[in-house]
C-alpha atoms as a PDB file:
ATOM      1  CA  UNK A   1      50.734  10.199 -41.174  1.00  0.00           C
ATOM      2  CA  UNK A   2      48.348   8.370 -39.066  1.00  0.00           C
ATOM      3  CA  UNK A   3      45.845   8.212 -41.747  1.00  0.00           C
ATOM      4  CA  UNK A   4      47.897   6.155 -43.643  1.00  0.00           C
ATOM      5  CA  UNK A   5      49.111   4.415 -40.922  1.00  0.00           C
ATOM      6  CA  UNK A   6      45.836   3.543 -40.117  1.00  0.00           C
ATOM      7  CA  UNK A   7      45.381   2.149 -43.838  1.00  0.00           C
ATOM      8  CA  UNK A   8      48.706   0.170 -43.574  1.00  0.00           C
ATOM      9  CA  UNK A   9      47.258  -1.780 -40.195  1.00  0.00           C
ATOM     10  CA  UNK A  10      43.978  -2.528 -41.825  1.00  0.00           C
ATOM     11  CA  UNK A  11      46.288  -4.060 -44.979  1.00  0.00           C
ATOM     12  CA  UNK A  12      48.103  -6.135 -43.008  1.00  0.00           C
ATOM     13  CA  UNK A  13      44.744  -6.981 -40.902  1.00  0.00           C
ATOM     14  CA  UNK A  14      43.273  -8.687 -44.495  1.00  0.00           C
ATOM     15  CA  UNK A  15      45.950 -10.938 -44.847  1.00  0.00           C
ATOM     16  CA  UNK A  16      44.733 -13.279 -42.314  1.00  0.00           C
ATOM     17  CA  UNK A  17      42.050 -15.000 -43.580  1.00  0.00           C
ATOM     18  CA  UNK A  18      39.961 -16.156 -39.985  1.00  0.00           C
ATOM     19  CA  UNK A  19      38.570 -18.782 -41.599  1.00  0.00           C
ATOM     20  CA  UNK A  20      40.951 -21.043 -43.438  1.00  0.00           C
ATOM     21  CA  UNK A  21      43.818 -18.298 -42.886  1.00  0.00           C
ATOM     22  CA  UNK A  22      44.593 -18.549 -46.548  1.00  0.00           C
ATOM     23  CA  UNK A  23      45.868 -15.375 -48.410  1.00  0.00           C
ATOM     24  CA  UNK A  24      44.050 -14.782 -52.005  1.00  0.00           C
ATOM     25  CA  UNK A  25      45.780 -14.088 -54.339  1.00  0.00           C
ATOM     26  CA  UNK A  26      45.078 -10.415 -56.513  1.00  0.00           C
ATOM     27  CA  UNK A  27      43.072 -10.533 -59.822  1.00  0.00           C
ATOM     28  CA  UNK A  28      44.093  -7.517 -61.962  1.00  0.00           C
ATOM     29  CA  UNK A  29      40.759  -5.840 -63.884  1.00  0.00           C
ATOM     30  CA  UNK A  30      40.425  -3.376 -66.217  1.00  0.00           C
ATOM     31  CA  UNK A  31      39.062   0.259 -65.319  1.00  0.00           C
ATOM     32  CA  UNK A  32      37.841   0.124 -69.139  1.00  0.00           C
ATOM     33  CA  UNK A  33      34.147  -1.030 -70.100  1.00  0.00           C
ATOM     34  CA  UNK A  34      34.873  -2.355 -73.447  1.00  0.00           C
ATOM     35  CA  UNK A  35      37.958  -4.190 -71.995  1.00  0.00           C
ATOM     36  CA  UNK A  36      36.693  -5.743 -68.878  1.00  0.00           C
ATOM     37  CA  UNK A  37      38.534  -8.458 -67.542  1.00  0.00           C
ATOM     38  CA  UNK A  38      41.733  -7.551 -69.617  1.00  0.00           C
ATOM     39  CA  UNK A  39      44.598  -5.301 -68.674  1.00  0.00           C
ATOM     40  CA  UNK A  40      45.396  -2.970 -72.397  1.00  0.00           C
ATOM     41  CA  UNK A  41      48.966  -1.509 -71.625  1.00  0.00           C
ATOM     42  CA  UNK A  42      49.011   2.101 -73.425  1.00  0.00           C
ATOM     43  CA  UNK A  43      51.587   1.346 -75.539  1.00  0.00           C
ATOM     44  CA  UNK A  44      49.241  -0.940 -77.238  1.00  0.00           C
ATOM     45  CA  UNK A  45      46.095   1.377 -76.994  1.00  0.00           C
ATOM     46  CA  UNK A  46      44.728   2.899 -79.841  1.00  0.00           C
ATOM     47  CA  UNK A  47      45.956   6.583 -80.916  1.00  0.00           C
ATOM     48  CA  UNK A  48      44.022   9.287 -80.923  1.00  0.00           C
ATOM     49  CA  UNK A  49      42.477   9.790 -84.250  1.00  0.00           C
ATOM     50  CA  UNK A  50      44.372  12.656 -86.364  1.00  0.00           C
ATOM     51  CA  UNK A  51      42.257  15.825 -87.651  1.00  0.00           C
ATOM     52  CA  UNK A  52      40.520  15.250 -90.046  1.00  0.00           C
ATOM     53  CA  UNK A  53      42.079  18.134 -92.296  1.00  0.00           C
ATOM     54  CA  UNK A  54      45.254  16.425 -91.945  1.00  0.00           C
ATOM     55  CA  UNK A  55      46.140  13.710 -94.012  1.00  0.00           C
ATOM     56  CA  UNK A  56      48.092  10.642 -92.676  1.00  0.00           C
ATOM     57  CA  UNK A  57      51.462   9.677 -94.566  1.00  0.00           C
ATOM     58  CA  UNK A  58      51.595   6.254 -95.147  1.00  0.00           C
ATOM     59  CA  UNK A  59      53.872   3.885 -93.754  1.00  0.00           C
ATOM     60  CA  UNK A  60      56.099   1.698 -95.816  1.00  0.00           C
ATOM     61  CA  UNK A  61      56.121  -1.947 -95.256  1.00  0.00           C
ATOM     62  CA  UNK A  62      58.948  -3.906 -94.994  1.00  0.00           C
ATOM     63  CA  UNK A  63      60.798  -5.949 -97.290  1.00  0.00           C
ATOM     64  CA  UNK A  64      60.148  -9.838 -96.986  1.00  0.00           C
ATOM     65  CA  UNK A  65      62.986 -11.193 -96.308  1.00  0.00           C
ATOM     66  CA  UNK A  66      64.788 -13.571 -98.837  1.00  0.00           C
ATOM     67  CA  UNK A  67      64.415 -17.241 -99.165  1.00  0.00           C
ATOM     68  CA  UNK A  68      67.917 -17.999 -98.586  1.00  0.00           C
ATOM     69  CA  UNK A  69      68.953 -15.318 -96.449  1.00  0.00           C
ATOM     70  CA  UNK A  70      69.689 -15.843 -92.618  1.00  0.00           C
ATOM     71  CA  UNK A  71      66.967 -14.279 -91.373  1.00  0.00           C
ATOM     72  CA  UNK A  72      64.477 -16.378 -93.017  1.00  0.00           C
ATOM     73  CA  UNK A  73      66.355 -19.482 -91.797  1.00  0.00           C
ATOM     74  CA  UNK A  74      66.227 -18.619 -88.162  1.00  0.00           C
ATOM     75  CA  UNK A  75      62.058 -18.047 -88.621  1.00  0.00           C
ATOM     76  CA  UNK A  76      61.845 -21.520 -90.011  1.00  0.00           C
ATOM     77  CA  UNK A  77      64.284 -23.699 -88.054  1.00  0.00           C
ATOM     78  CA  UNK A  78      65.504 -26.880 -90.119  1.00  0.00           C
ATOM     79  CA  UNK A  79      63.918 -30.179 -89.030  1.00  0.00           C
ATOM     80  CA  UNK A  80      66.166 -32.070 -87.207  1.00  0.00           C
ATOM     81  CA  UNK A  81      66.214 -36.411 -88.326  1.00  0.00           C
ATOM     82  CA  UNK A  82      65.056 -38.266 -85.413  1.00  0.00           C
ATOM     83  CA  UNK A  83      66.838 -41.669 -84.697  1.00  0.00           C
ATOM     84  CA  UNK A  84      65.203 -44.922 -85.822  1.00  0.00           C
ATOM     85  CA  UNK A  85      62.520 -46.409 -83.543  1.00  0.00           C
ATOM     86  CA  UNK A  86      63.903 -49.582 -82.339  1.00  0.00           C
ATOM     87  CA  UNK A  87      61.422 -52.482 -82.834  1.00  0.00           C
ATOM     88  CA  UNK A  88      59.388 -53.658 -79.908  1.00  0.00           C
ATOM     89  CA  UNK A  89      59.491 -57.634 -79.463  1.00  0.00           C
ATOM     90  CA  UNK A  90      56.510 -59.867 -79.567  1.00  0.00           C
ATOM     91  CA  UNK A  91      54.827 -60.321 -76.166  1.00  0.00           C
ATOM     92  CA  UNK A  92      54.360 -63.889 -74.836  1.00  0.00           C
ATOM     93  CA  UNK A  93      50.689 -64.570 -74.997  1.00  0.00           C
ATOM     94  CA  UNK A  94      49.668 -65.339 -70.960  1.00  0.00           C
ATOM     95  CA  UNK A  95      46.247 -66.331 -69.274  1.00  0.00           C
ATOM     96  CA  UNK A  96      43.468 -64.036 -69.465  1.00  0.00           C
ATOM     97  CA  UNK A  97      42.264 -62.242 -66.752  1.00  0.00           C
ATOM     98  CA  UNK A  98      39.604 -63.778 -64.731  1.00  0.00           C
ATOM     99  CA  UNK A  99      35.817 -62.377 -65.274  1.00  0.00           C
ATOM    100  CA  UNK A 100      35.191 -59.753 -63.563  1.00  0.00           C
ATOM    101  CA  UNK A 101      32.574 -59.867 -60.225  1.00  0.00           C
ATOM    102  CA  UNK A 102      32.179 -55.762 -59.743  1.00  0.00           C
ATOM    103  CA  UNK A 103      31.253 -54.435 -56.643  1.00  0.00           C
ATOM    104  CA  UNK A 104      30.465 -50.803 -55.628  1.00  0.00           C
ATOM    105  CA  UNK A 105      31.162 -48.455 -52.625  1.00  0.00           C
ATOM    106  CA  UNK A 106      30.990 -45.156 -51.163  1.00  0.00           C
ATOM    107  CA  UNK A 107      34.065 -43.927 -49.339  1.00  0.00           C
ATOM    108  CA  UNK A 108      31.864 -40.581 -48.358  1.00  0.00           C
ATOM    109  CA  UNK A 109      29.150 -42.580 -47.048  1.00  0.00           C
ATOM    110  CA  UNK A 110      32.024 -44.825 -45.094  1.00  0.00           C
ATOM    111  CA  UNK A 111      33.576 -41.787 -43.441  1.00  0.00           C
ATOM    112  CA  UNK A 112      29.856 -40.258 -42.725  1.00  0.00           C
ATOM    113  CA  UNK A 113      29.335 -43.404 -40.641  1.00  0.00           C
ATOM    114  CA  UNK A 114      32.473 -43.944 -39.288  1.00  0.00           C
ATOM    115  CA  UNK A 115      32.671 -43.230 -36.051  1.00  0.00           C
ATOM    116  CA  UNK A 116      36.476 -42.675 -35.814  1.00  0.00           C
ATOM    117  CA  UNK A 117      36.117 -39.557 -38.593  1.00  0.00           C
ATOM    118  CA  UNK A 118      32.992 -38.360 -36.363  1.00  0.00           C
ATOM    119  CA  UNK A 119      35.581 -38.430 -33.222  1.00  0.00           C
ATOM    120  CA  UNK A 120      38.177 -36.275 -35.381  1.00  0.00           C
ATOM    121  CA  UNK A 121      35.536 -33.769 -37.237  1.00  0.00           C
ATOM    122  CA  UNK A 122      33.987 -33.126 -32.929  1.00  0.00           C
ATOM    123  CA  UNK A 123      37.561 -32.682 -31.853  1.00  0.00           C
ATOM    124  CA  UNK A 124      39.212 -30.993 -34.794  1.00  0.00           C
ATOM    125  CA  UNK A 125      36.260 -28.720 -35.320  1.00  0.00           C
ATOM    126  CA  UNK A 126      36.357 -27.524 -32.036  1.00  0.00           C
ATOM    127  CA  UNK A 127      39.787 -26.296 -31.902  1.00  0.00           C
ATOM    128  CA  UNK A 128      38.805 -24.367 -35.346  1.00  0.00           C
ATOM    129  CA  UNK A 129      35.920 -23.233 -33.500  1.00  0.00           C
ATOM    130  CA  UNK A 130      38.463 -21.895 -30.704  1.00  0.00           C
ATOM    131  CA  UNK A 131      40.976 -20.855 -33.383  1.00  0.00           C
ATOM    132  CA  UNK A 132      38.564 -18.241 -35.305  1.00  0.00           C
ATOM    133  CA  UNK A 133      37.078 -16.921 -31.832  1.00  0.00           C
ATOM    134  CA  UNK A 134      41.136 -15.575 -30.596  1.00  0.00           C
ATOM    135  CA  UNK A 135      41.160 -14.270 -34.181  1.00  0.00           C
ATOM    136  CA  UNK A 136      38.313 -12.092 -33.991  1.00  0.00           C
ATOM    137  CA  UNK A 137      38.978 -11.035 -30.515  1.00  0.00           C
ATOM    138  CA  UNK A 138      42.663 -10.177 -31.626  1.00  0.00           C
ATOM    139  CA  UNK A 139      41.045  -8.709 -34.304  1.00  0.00           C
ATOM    140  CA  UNK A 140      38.800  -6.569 -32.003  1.00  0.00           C
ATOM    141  CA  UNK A 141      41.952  -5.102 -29.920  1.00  0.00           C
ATOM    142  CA  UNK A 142      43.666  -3.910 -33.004  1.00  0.00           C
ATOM    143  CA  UNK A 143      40.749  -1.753 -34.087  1.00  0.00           C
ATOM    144  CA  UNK A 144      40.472  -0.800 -30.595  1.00  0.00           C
ATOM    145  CA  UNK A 145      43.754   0.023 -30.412  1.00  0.00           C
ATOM    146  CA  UNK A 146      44.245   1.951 -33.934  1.00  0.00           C
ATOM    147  CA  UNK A 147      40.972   4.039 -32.403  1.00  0.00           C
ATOM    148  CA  UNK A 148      42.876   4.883 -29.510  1.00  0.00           C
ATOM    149  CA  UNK A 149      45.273   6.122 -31.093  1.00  0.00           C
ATOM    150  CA  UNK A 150      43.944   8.223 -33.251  1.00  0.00           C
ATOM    151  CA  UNK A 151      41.991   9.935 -30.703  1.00  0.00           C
ATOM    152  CA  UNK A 152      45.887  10.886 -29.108  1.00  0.00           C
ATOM    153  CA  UNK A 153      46.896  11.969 -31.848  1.00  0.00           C
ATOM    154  CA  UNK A 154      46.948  15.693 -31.215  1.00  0.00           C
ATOM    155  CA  UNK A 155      48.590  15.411 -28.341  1.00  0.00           C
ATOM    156  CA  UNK A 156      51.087  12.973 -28.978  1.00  0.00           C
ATOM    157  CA  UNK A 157      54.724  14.082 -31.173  1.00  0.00           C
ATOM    158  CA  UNK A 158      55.655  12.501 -34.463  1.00  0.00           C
ATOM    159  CA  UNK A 159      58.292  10.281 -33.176  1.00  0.00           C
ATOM    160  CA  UNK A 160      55.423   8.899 -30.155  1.00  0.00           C
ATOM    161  CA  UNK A 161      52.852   8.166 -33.261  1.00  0.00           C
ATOM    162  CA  UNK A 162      55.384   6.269 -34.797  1.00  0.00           C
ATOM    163  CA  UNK A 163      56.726   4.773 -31.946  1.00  0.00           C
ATOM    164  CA  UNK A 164      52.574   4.011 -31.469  1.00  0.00           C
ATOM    165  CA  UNK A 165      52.432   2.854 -34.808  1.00  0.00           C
ATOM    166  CA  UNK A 166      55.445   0.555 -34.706  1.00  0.00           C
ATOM    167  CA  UNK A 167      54.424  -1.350 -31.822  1.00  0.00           C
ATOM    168  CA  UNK A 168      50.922  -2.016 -32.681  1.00  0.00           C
ATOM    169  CA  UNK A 169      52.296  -3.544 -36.124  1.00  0.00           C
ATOM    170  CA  UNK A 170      54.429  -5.718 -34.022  1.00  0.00           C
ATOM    171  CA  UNK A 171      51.272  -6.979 -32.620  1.00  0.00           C
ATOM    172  CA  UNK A 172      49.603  -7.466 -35.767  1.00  0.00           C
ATOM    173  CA  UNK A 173      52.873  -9.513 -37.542  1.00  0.00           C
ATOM    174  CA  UNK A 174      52.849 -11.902 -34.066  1.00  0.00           C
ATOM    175  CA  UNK A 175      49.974 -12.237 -34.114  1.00  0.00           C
ATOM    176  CA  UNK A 176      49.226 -13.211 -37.651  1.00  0.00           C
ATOM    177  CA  UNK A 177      52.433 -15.905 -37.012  1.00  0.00           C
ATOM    178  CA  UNK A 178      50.547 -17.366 -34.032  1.00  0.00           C
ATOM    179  CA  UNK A 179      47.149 -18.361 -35.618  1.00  0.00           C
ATOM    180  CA  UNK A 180      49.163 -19.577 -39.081  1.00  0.00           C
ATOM    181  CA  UNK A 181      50.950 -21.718 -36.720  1.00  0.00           C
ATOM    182  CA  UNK A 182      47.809 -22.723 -34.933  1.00  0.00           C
ATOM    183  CA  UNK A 183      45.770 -23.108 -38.089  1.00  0.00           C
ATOM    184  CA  UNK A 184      48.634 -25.408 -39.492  1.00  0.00           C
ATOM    185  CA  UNK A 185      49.040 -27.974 -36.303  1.00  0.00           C
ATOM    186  CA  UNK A 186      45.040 -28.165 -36.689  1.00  0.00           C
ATOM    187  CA  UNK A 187      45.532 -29.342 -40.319  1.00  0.00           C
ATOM    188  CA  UNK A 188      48.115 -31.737 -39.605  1.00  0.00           C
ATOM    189  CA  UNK A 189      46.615 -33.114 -36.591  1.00  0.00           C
ATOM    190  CA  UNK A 190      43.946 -33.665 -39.388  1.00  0.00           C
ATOM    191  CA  UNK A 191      46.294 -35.803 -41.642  1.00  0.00           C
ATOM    192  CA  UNK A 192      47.100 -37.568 -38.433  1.00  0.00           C
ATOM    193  CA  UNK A 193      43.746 -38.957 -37.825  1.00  0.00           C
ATOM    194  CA  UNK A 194      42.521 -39.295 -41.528  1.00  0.00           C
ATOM    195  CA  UNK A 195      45.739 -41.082 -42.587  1.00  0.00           C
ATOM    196  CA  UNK A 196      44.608 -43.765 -39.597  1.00  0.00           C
ATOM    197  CA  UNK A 197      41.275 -43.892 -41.020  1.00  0.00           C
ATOM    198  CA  UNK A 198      42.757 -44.462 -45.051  1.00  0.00           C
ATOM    199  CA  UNK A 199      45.138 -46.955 -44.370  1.00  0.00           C
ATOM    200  CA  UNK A 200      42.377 -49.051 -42.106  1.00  0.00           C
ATOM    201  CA  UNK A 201      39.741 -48.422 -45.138  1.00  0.00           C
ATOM    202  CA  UNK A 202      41.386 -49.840 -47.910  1.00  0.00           C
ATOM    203  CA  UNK A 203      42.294 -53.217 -45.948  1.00  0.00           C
ATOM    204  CA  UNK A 204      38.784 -53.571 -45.339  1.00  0.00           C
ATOM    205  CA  UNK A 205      37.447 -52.878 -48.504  1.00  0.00           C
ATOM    206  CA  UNK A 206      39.874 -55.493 -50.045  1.00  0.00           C
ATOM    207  CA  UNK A 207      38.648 -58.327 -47.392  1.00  0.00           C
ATOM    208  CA  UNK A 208      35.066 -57.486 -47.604  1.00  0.00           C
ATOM    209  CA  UNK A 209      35.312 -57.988 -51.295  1.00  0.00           C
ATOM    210  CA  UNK A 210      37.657 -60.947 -51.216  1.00  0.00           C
ATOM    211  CA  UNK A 211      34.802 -62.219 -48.746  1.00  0.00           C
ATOM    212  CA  UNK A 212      31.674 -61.730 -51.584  1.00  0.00           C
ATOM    213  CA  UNK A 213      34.491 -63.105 -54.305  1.00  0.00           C
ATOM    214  CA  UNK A 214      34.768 -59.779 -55.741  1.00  0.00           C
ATOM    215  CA  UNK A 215      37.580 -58.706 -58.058  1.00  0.00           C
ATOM    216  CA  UNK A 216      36.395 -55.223 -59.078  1.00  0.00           C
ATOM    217  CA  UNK A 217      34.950 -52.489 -56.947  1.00  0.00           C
ATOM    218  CA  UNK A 218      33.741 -49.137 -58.231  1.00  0.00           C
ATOM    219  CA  UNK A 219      33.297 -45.746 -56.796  1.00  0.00           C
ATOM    220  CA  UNK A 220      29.147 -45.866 -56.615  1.00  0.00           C
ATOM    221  CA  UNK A 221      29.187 -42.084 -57.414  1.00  0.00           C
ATOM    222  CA  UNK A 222      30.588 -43.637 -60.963  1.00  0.00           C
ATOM    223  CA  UNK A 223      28.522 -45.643 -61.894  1.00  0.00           C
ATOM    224  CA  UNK A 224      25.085 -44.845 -63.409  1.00  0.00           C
ATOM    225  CA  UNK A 225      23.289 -48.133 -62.523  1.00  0.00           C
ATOM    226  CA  UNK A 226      23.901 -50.437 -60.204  1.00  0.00           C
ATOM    227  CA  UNK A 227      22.058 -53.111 -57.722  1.00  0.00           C
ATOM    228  CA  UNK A 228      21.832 -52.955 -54.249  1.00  0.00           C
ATOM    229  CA  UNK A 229      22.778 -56.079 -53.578  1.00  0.00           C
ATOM    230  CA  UNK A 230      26.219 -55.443 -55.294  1.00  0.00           C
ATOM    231  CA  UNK A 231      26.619 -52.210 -52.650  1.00  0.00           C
ATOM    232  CA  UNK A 232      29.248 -53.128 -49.846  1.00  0.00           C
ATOM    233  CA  UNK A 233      29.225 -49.751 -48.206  1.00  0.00           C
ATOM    234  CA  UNK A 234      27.303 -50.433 -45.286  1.00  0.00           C
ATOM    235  CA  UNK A 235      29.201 -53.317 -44.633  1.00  0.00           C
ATOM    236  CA  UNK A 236      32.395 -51.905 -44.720  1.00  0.00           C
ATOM    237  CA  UNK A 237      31.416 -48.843 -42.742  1.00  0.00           C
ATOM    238  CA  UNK A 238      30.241 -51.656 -39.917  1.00  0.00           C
ATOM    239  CA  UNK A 239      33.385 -53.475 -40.320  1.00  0.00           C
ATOM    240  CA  UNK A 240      35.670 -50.219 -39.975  1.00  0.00           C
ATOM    241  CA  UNK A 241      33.715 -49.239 -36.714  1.00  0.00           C
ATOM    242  CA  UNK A 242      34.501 -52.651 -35.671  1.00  0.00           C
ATOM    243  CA  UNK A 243      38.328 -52.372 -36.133  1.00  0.00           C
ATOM    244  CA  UNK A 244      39.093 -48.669 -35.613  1.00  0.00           C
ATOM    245  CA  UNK A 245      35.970 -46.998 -33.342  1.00  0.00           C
ATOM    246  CA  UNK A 246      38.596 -44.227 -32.383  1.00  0.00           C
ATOM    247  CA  UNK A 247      41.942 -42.900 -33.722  1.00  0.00           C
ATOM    248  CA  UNK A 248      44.876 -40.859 -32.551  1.00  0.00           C
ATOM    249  CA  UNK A 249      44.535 -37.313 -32.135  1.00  0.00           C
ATOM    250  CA  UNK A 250      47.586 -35.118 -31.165  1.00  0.00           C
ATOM    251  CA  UNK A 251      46.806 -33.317 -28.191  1.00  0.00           C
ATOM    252  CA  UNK A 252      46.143 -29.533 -28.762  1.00  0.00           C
ATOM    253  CA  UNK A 253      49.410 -27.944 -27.282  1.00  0.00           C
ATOM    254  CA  UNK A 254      51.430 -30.616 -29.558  1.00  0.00           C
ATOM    255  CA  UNK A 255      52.873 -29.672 -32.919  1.00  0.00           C
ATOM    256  CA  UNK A 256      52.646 -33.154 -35.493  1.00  0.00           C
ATOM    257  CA  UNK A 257      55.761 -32.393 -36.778  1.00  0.00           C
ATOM    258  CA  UNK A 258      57.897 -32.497 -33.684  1.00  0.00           C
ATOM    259  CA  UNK A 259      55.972 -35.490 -32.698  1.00  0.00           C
ATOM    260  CA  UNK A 260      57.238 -37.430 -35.581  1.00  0.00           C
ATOM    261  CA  UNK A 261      60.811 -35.973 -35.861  1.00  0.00           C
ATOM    262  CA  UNK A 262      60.480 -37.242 -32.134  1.00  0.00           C
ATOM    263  CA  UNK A 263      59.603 -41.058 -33.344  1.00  0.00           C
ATOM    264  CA  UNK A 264      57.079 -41.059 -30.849  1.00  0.00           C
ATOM    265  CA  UNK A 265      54.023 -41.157 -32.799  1.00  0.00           C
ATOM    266  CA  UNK A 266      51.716 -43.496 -31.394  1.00  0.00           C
ATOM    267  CA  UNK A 267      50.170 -46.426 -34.177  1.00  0.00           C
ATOM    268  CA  UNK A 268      46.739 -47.650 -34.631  1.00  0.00           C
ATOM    269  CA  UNK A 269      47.467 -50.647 -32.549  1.00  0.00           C
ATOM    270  CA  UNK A 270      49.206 -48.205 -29.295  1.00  0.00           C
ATOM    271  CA  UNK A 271      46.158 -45.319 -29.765  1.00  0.00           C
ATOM    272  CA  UNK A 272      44.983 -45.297 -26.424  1.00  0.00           C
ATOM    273  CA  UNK A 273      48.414 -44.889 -24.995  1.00  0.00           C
ATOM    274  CA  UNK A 274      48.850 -41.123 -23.707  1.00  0.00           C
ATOM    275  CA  UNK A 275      51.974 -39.629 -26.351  1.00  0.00           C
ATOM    276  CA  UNK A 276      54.510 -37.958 -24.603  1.00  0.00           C
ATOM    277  CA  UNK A 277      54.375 -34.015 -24.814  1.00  0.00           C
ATOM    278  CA  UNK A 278      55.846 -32.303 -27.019  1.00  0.00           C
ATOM    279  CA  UNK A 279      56.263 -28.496 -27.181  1.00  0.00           C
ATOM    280  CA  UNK A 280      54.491 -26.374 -30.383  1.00  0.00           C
ATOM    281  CA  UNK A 281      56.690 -24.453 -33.120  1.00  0.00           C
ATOM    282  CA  UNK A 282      56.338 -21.102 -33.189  1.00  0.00           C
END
């Protein structure tokens, strides 16, 4: 009973992914050589060759069904008469688009110089950093735990074990709840601050290129050739450091969604303005 209590614990221990606390999902295989990768039901498998003294009786085929007959009609559906197309009017001929003046950017090499998505990568990746450390000492205590009990085991009663047993999975489910919750606010404090960083970024792409009379502008990684003089991403990156140095984080202890549902969510304009508390969902 413990053993396979013990096997149930470690189970429920691989769901939590410390990392990114995402849950794979199963891949079925094949035990079979010749069929790896595919799963061959038996009913479909191959039978078992007959002796060779014994002569197989030979199966009659079935009749093909009649032309007219209602089986043959349901195989072959009729073809059902669409209704008529209507005729699309003419199009009123209009001025042609100006010639275009393309300029190119990169948005990775905008963010890798910004130094409002440095601020959120330092602070966000701390609190992973902090987030997968309380995993793997939770983690720690479990085994522990399971270790400890199974040393008592012998002197313990079947309902204590369970009792044992019960309680540590307990642990394990609140556990598990806590750092989902914890990995989540992390994610959407990460939304937060990006979605500050987006919404600055494509203002200032359209005024740097409305500045250089640019009607066009390409993703660099896009293009095969291009000249460097037609490359505004160090100019943006310098204009967005400008504008937005810093963004708003939520503060760790502070779940994004009740700070919204709360209408308190500070703007780019109010960042520096401390946000009012608001307790985490559990």
């Amino acid at each position: 009973m413990l053993r396979k209590s013990g096997i149930r614990l470690l189970a429920a221990t691989a769901l939590l992914g410390w990392g990114t606390l995402i849950v794979p999902g199963a891949h079925a295989q094949s035990a079979g050589g010749g069929n790896a990768g595919w799963f061959v039901p038996k009913a479909s498998q191959p039978a078992a060759h007959a002796p060779q003294h014994e002569a197989a009786a030979p199966v009659p085929l079935p009749a093909a069904p009649a032309a007219d007959s209602e089986e043959a009609q349901s195989q072959n559906p009729p073809i059902l008469p669409l209704p008529p197309v209507p005729k699309a009017p003419d199009v009123a001929k209009s001025a042609p688009p100006p010639a275009p003046i393309i300029g190119v950017i990169s948005v990775p090499d905008v963010m890798r110089l910004s130094s409002a998505a440095q601020q959120a990568e330092r602070v966000l990746g701390a609190r992973r950093d902090d987030l997968a450390h309380d995993a793997q000492k939770e983690q720690a205590g479990w085994r522990d735990e399971q270790q400890k009990l199974q040393g008592q085991a012998r002197t313990m009663s079947s309902d204590q074990i369970q009792a044992s047993e019960r309680k540590l999975q307990e642990r394990v489910i609140a556990a598990q709840k806590d750092f989902r919750n914890r990995n989540r606010i992390i994610q959407e404090a990460a939304q937060v601050s990006l979605g500050q960083i987006e919404r600055e970024l494509v203002q200032i792409i359209r005024q740097v290129a409305a500045s250089r009379g640019m009607n066009l502008v390409l993703h660099r990684e896009q293009v095969a050739l291009s000249q460097e003089s037609l490359d505004i991403t160090q100019q943006v990156a310098s204009e967005l450091n400008a504008v937005l140095p810093t963004v708003f984080i939520p503060a760790a202890d502070v779940d994004p969604e009740v700070l919204a549902k709360s209408g308190t969510m500070p703007t780019t304009a109010d960042a520096n303005t401390p946000a009012p508390a608001a307790p985490a969902k559990h």
